[in-house]
Protein backbone atom coordinates (compact mmCIF):
# COMPACT_ATOMS: atom_id res chain seq x y z
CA UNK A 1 0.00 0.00 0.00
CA UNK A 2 1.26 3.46 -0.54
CA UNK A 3 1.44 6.54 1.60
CA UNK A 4 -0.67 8.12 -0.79
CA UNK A 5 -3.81 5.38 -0.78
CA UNK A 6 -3.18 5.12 2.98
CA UNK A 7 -4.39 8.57 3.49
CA UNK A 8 -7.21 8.12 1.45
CA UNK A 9 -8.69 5.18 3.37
CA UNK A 10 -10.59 6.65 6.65
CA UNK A 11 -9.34 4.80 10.15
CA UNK A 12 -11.45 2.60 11.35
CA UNK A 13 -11.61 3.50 15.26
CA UNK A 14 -13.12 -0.18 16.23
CA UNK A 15 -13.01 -3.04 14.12
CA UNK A 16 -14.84 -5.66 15.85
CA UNK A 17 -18.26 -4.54 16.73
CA UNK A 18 -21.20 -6.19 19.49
CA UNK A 19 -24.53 -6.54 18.08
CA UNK A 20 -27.77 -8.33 20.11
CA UNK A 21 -30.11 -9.80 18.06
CA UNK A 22 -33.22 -8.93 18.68
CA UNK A 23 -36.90 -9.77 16.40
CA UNK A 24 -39.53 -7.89 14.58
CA UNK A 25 -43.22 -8.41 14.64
CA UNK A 26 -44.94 -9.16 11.44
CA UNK A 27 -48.51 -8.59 11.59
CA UNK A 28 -49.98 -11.30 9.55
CA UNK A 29 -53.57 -10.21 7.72
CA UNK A 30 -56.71 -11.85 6.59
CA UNK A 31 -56.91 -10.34 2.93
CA UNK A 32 -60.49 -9.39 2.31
CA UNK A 33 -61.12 -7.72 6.02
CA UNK A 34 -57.57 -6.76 6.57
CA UNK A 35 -58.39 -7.77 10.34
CA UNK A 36 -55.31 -8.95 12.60
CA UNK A 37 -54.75 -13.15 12.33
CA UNK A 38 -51.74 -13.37 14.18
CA UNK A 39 -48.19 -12.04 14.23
CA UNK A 40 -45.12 -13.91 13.97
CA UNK A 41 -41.07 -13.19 15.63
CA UNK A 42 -38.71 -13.25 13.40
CA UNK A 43 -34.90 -12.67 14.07
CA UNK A 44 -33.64 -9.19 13.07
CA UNK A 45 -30.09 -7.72 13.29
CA UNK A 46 -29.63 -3.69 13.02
CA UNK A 47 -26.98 -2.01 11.83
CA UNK A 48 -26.03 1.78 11.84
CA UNK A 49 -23.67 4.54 12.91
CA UNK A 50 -20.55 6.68 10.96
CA UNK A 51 -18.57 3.20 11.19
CA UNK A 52 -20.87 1.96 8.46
CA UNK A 53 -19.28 4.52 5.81
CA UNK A 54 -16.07 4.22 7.23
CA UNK A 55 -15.98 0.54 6.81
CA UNK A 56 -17.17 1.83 2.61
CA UNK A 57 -20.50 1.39 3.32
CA UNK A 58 -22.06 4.96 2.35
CA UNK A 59 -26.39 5.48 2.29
CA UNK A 60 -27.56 3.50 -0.46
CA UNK A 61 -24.43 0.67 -0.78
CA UNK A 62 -25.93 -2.76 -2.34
CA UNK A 63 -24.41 -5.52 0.11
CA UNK A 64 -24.48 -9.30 -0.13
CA UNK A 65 -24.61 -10.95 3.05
CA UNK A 66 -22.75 -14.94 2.85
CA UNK A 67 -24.30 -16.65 5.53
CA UNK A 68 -22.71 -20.12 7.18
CA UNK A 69 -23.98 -21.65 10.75
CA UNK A 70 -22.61 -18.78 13.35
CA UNK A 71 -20.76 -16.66 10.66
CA UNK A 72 -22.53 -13.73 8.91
CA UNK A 73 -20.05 -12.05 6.06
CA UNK A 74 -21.60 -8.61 4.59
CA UNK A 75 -19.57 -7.02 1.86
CA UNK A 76 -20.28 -4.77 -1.42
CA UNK A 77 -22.28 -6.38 -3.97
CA UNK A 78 -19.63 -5.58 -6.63
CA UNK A 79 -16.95 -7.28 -4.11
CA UNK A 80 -14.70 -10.28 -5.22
CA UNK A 81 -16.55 -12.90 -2.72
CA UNK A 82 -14.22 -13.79 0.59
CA UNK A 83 -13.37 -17.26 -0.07
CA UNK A 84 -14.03 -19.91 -2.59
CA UNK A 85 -16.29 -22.53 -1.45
CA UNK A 86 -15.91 -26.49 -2.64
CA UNK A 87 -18.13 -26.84 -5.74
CA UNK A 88 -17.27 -22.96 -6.91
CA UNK A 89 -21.13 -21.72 -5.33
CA UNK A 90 -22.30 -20.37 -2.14
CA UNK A 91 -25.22 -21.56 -0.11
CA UNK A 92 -27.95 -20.90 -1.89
CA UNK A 93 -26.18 -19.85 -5.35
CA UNK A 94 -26.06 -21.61 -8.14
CA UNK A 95 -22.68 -22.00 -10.16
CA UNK A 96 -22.79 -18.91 -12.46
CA UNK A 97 -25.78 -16.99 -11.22
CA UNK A 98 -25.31 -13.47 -10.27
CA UNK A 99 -27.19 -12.16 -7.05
CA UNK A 100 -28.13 -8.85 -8.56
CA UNK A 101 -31.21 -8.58 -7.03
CA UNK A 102 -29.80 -9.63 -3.54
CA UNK A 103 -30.56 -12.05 -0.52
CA UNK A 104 -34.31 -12.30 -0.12
């Protein structure tokens, strides 16, 4: 790395973050009365502060999120992926298909 590139690249203060995981509420409707059936918990993680853009994360950044029992990896879209699974595809990928639409 250069001098030059290093001063480009903000410091990240912290690089290992704590995060609880919490859940949402989804409020699940009947579709002709739109009266209350039940709601459901679903796991939810949030994310946010300045560290986000640091990190090159700016307002509006697509991310793909690889996701392994215990390990969550979130990086640009348009990122080379982190490693290179047996079989060349993620779980959940196909060999050759491109996420552009993102993790649903």
């Amino acid at each position: 790395m250069s001098h030059e590139s290093a001063k480009t690249q903000p410091t990240i203060a912290k690089p290992f973050r704590h995060l609880t995981v919490s859940y949402v509420r989804k409020r699940h409707e009947d579709r002709k009365t739109g009266r209350t059936l039940r709601y459901s918990r679903h796991a939810s993680l949030t994310m946010n502060g300045d560290w986000l853009e640091q990190a090159g994360f700016p307002t509006g950044t697509v991310v793909r999120v690889w996701v392994t029992r215990g390990r969550l990896i979130i990086e640009q879209a348009n990122a080379q992926p982190p490693f290179a699974p047996q079989g060349g595809a993620y779980a959940g990928e196909q060999p050759g298909h491109d996420e552009g639409s993102g993790p649903t």
